[in-house]
N, C-alpha and C. Protein backbone atom coordinates (compact mmCIF):
# COMPACT_ATOMS: atom_id res chain seq x y z
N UNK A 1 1.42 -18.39 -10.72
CA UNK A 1 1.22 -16.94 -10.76
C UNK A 1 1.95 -16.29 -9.59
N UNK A 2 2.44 -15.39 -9.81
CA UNK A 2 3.22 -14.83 -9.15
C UNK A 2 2.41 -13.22 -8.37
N UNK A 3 3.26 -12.43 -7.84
CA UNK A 3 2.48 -10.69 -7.26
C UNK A 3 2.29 -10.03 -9.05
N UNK A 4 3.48 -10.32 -9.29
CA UNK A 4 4.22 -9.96 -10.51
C UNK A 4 3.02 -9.95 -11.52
N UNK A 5 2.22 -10.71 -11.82
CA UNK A 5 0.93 -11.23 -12.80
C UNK A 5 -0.02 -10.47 -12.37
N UNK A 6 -0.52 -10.26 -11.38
CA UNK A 6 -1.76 -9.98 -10.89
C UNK A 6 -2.59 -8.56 -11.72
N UNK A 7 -3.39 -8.34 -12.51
CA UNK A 7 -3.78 -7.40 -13.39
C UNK A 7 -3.80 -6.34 -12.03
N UNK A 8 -3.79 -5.03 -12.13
CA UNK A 8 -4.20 -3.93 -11.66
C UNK A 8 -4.65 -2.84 -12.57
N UNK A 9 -4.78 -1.93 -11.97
CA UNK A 9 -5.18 -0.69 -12.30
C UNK A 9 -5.32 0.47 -11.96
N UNK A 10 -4.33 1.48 -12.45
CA UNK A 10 -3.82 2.83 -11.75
C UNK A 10 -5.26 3.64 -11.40
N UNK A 11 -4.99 4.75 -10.42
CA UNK A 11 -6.49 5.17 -10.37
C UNK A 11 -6.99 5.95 -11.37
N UNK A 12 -6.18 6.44 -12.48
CA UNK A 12 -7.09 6.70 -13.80
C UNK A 12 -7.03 5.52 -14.34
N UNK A 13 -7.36 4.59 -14.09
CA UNK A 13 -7.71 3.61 -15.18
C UNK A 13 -7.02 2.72 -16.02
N UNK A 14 -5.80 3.32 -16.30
CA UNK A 14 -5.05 2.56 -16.69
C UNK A 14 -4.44 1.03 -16.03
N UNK A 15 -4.32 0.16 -16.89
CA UNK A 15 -3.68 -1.40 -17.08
C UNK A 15 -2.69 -1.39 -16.20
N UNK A 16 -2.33 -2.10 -15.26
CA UNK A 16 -0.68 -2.25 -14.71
C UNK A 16 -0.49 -3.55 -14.13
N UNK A 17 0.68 -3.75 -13.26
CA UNK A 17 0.53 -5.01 -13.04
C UNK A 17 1.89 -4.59 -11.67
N UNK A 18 2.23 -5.34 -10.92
CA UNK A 18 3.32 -5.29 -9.79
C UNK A 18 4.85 -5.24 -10.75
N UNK A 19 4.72 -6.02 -11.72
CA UNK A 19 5.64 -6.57 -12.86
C UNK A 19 6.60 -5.43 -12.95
N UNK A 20 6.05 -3.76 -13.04
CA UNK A 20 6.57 -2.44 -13.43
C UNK A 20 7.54 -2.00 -12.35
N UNK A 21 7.59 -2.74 -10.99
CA UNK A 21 8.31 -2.59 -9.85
C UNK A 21 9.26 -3.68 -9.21
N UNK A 22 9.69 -4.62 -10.47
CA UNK A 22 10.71 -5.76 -10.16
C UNK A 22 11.95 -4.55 -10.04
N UNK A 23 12.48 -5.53 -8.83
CA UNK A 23 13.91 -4.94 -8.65
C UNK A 23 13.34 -4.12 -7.53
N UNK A 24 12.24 -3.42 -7.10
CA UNK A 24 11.69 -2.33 -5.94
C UNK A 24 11.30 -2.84 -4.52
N UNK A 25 11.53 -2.46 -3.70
CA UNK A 25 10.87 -2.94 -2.26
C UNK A 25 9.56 -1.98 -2.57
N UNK A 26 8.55 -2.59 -2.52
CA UNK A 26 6.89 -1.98 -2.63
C UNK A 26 6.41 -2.38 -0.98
N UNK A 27 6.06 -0.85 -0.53
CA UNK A 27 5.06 -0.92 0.54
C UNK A 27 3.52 -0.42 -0.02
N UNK A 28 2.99 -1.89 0.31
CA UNK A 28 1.24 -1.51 -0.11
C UNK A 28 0.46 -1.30 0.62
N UNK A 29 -0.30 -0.27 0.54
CA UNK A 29 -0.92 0.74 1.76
C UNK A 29 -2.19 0.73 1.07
N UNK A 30 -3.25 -0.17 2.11
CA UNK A 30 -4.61 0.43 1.66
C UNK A 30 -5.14 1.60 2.47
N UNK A 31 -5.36 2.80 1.67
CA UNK A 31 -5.45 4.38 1.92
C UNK A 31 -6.81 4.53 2.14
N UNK A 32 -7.33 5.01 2.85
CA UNK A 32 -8.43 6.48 2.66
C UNK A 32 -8.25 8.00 3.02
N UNK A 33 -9.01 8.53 2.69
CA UNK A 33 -8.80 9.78 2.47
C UNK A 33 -9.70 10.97 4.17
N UNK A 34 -10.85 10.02 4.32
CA UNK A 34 -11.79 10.39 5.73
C UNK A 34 -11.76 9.69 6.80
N UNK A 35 -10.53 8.84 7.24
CA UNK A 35 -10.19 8.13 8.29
C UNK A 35 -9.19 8.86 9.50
N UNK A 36 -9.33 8.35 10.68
CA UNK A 36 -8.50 9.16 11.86
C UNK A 36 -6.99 8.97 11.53
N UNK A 37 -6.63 7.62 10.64
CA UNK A 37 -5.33 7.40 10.53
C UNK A 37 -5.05 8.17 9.16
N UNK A 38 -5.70 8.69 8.53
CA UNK A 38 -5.21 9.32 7.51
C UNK A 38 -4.08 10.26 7.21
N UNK A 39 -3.76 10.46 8.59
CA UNK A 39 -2.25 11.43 8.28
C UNK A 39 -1.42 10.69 8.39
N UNK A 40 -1.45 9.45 8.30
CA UNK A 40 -0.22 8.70 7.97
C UNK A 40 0.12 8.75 6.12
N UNK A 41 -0.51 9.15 5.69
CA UNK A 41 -0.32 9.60 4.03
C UNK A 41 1.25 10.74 4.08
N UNK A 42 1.01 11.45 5.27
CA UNK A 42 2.62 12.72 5.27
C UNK A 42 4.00 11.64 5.76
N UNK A 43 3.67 10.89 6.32
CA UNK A 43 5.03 9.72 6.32
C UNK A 43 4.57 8.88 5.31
N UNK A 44 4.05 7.96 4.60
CA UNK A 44 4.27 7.23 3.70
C UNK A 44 4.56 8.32 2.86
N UNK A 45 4.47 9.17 2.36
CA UNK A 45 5.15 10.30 1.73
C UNK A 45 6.84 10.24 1.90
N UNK A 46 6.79 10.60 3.32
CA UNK A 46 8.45 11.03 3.52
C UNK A 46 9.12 9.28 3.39
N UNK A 47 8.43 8.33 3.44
CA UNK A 47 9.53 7.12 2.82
C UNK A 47 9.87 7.02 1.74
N UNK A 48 8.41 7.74 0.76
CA UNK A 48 8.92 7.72 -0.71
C UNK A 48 9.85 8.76 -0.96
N UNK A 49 10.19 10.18 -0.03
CA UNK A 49 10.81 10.68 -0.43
C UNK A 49 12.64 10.54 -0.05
N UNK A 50 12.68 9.57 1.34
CA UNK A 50 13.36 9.46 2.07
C UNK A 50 14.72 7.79 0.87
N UNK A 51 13.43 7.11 0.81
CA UNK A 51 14.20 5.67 0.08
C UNK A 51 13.55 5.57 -1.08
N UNK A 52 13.19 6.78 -2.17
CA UNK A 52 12.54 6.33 -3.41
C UNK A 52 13.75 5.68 -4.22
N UNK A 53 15.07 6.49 -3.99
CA UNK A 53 15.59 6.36 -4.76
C UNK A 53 17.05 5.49 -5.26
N UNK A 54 16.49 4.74 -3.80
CA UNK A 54 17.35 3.72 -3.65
C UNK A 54 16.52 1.90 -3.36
N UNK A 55 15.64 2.43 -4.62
CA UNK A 55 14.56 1.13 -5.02
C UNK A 55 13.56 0.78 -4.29
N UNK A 56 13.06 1.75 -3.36
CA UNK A 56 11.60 1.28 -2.96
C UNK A 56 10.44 2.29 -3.38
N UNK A 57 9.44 2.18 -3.01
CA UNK A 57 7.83 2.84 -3.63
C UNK A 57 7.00 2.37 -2.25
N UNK A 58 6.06 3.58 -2.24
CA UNK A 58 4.90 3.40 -1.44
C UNK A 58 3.63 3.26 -2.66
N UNK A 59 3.14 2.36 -2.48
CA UNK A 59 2.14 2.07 -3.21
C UNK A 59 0.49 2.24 -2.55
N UNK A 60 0.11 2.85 -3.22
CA UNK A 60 -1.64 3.16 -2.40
C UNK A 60 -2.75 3.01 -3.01
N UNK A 61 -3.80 1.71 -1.99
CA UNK A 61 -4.89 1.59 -2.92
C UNK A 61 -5.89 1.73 -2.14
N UNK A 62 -6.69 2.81 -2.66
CA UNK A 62 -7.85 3.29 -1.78
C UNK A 62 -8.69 2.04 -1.33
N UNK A 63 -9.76 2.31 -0.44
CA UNK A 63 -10.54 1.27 -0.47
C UNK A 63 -11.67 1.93 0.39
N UNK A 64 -12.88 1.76 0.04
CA UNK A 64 -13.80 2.34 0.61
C UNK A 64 -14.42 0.91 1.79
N UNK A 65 -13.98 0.45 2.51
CA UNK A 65 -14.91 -0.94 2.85
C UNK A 65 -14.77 -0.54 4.16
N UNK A 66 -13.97 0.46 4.97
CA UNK A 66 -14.30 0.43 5.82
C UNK A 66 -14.93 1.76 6.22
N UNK A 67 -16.03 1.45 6.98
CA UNK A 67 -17.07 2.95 7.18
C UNK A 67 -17.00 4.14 6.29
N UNK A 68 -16.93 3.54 4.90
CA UNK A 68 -17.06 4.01 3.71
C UNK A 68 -16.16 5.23 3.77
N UNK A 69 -15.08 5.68 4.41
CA UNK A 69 -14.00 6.68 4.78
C UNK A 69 -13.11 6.92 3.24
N UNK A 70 -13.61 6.29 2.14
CA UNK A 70 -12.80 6.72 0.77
C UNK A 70 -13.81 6.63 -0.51
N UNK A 71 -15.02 7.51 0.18
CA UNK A 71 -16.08 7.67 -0.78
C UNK A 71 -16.09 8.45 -2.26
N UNK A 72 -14.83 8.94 -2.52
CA UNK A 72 -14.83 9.96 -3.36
C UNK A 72 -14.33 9.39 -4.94
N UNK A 73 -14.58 10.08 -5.85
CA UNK A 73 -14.35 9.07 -6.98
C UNK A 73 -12.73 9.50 -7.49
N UNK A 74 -12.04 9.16 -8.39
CA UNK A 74 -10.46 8.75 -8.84
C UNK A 74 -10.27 10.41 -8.49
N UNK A 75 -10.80 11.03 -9.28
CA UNK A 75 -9.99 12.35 -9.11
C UNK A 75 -10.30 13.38 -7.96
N UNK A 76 -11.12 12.91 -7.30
CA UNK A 76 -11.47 13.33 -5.68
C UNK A 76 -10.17 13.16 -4.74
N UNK A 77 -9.83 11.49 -5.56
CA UNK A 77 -8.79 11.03 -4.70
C UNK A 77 -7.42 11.45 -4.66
N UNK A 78 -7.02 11.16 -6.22
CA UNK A 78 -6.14 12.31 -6.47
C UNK A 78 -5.65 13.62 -6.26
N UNK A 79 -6.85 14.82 -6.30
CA UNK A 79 -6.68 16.01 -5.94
C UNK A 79 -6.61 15.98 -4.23
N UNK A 80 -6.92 15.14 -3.38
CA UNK A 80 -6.83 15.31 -1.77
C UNK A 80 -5.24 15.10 -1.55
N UNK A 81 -5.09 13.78 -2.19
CA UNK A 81 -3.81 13.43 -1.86
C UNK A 81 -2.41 14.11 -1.92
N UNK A 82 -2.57 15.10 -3.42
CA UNK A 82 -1.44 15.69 -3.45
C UNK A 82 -2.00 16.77 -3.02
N UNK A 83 -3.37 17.69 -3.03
CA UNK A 83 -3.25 18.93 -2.68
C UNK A 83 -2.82 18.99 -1.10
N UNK A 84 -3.14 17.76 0.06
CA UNK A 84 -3.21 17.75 1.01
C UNK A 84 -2.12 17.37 1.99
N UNK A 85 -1.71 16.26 0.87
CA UNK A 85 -0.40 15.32 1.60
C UNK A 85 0.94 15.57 1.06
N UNK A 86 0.92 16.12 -0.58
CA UNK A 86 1.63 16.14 -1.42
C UNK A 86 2.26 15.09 -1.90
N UNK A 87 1.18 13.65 -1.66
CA UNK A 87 1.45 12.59 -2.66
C UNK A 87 2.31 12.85 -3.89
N UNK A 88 3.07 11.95 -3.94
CA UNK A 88 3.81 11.81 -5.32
C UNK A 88 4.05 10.25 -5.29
N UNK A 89 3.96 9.49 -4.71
CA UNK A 89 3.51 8.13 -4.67
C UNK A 89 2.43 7.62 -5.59
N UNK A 90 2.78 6.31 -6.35
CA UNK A 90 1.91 5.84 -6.77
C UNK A 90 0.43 5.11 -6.52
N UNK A 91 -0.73 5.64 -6.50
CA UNK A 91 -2.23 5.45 -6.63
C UNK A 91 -3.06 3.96 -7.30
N UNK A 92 -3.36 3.09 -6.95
CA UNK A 92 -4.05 2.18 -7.70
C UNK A 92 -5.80 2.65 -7.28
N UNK A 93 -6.47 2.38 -8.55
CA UNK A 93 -8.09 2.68 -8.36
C UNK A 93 -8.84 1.52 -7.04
N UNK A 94 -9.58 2.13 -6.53
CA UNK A 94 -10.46 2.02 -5.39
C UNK A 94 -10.66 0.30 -5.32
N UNK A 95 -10.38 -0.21 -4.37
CA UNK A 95 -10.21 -1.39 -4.17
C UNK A 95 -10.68 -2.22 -3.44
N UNK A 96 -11.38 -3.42 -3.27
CA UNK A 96 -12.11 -4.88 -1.85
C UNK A 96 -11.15 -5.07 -1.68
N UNK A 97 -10.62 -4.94 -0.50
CA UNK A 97 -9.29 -5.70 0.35
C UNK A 97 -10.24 -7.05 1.00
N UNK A 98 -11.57 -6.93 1.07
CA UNK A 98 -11.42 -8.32 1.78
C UNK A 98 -12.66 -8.48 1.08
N UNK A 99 -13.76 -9.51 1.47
CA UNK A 99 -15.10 -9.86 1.31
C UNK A 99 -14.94 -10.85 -0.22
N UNK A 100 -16.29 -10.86 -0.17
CA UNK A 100 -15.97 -12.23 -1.85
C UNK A 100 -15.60 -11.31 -3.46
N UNK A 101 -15.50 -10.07 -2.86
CA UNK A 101 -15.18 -8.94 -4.21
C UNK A 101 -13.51 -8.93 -3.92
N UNK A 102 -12.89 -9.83 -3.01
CA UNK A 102 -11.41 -9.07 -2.90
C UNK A 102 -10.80 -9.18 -3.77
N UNK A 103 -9.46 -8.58 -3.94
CA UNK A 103 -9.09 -7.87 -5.43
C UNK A 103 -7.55 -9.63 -4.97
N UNK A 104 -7.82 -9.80 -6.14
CA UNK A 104 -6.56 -10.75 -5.89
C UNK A 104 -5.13 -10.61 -5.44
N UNK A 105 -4.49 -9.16 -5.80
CA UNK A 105 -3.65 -9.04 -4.69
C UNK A 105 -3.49 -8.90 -3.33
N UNK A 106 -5.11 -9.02 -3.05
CA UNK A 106 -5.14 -8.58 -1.35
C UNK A 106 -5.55 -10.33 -1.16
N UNK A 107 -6.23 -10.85 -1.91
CA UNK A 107 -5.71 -12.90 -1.63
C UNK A 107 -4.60 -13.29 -1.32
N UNK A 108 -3.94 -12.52 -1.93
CA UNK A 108 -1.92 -13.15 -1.88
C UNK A 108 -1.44 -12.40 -0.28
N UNK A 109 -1.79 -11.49 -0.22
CA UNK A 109 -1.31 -10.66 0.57
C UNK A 109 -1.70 -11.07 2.15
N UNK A 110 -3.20 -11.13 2.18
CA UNK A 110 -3.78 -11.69 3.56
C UNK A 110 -3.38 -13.00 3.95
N UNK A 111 -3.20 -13.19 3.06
CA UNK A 111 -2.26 -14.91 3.51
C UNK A 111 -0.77 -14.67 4.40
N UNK A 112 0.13 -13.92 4.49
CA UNK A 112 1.15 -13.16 5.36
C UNK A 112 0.39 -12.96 6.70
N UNK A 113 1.71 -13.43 7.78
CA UNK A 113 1.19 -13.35 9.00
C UNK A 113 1.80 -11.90 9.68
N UNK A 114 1.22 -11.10 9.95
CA UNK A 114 1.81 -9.63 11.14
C UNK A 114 2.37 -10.30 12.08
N UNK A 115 3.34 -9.43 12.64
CA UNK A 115 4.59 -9.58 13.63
C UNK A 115 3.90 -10.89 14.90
N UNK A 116 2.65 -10.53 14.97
CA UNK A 116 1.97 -11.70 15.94
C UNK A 116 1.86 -13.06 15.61
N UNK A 117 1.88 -13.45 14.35
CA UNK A 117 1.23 -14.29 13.56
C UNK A 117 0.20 -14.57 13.20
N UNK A 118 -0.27 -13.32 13.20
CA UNK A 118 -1.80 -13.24 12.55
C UNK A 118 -2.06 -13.19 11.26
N UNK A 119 -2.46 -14.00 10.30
CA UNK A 119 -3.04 -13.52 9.05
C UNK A 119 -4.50 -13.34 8.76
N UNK A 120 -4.49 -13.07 7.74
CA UNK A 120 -6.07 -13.23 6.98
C UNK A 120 -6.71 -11.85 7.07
N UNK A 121 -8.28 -11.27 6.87
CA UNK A 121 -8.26 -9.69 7.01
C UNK A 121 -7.52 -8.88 7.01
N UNK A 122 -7.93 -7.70 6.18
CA UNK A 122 -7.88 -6.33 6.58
C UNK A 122 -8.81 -5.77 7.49
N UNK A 123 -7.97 -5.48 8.35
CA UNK A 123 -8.70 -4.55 9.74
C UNK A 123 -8.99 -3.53 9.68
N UNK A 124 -8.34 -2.48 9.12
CA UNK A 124 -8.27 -1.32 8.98
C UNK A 124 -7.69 -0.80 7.88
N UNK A 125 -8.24 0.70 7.57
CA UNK A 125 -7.13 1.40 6.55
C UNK A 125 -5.86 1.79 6.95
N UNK A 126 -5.05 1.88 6.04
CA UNK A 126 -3.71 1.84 6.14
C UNK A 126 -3.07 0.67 6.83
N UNK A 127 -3.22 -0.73 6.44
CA UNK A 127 -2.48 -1.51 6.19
C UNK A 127 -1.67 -1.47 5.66
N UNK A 128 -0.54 -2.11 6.06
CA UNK A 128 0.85 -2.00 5.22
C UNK A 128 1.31 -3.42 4.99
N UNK A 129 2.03 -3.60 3.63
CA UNK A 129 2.36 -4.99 3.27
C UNK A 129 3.80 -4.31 2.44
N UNK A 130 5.27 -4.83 2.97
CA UNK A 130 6.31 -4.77 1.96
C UNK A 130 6.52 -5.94 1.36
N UNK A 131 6.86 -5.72 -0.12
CA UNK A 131 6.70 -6.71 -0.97
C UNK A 131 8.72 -6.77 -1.60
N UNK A 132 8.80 -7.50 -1.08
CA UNK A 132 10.67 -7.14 -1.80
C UNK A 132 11.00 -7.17 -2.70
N UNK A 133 12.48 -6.79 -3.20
CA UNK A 133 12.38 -6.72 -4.65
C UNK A 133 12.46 -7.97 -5.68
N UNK A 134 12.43 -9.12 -5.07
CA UNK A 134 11.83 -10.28 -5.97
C UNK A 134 10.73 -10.57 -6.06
N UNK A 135 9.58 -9.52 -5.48
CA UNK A 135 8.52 -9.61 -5.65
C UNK A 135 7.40 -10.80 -4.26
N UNK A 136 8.44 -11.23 -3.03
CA UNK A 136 7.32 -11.61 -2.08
C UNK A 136 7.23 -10.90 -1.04
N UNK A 137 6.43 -11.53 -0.62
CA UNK A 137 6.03 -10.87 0.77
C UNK A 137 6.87 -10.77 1.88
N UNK A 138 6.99 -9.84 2.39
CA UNK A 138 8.04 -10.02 3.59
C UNK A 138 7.99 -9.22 4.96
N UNK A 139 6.72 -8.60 5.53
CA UNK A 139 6.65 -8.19 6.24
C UNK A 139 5.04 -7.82 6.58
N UNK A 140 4.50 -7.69 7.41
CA UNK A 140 2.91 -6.91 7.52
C UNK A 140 2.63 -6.38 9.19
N UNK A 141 2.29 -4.98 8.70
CA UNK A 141 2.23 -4.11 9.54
C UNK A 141 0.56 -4.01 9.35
N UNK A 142 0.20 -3.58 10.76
CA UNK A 142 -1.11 -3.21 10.81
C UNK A 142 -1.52 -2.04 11.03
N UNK A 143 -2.49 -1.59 11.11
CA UNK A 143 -3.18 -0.19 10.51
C UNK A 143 -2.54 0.56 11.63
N UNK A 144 -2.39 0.37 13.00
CA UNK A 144 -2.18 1.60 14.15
C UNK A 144 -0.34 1.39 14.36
N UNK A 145 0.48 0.57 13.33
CA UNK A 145 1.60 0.65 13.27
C UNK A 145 2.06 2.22 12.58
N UNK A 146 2.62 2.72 12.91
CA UNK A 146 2.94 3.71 12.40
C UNK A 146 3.96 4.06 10.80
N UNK A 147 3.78 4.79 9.48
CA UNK A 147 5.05 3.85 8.91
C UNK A 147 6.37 4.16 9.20
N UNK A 148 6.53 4.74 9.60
CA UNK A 148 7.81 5.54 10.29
C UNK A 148 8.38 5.01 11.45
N UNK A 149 7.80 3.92 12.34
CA UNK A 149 7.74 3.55 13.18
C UNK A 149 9.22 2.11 12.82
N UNK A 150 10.11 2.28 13.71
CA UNK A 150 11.36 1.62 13.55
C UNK A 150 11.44 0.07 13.21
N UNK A 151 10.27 -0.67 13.02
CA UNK A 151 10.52 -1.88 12.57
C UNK A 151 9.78 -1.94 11.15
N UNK A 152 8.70 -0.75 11.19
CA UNK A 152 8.80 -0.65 9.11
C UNK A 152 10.38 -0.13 8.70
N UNK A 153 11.05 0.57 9.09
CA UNK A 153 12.28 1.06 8.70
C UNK A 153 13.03 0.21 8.19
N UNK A 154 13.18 -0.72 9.40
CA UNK A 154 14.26 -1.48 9.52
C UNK A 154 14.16 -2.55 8.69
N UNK A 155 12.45 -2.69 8.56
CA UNK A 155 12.15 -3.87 7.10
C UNK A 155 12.28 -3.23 6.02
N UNK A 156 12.35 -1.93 5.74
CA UNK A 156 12.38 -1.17 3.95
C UNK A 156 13.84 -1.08 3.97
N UNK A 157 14.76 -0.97 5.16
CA UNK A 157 15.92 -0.52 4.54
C UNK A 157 16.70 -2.07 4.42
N UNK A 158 16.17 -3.33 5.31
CA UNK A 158 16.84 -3.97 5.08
C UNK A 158 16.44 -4.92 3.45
N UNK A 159 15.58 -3.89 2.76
CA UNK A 159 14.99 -4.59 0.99
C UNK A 159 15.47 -3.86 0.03
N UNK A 160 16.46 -2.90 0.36
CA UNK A 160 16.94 -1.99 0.07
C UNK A 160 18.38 -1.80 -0.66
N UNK A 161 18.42 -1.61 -2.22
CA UNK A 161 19.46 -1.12 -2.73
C UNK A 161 21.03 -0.78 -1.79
N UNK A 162 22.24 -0.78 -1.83
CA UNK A 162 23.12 -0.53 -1.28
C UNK A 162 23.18 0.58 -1.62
């Protein structure tokens, strides 16, 4: 099994899978909406708007697990994001990044070590994981990394379309 397999599900509900983003550098961002880091949603924004179109995506999956900071239900989430951030990035529904409920892409994912060599947990919201465009893992940033911050750059542009 591959990232590629892993069932998901958009935050209305709908079926998806990583599969829809072969060929894409995917940065996966677990989001909330009532957290101090939450204005990092206006730069993961400006990457999607900056390198959408030269094959990468910011990908965002809420997750309420930490101090319950993404309590609101799909279309709570929705309407904050674009009325607030002007999301146009793609949304997956509310998500366990860690504990015995974790969602199996965050199994694949916590296994990747951050620039320290740390793996395992999610620490915080807004984790970042780029996924390249053959679909592995290739980088992990942690929540007080910034995404704008010159060594996410330098990992999206070097996954990056010519």
């Amino acid at each position: 099994m591959t990232l590629y397999d892993i069932p998901l599900r958009t935050l209305s509900g709908e079926p998806t899978t990583l599969d829809s983003y072969k060929g894409t550098a995917v940065l996966v961002v677990n989001v909330a909406s009532k957290c101090g880091l939450t204005p990092q949603y206006a730069a993961l924004e400006r990457l999607q708007q900056q390198y959408g179109d030269r094959g990468f995506t910011v990908l965002g999956v809420p997750c309420n697990q930490f101090h319950g900071q993404e309590p609101g239900s799909a279309e709570d989430i929705q309407t904050f994001c674009s009325a607030t951030y002007g999301v146009t990035f793609p949304l997956l529904e509310k998500t366990d990044v860690n504990g015995e409920n974790r969602h199996p892409l965050y199994g694949e994912l916590t296994k990747i070590a951050d620039a320290e060599g740390e793996a395992g947990d999610i620490k915080w919201n807004f984790e970042k994981f780029l996924i390249s465009p053959q679909g592995e893992p290739v980088a992990r940033f942690r929540p007080l990394v910034d995404p704008e911050a010159a060594e996410v750059v330098e990992a999206i542009e070097g996954q990056l379309q010519a």
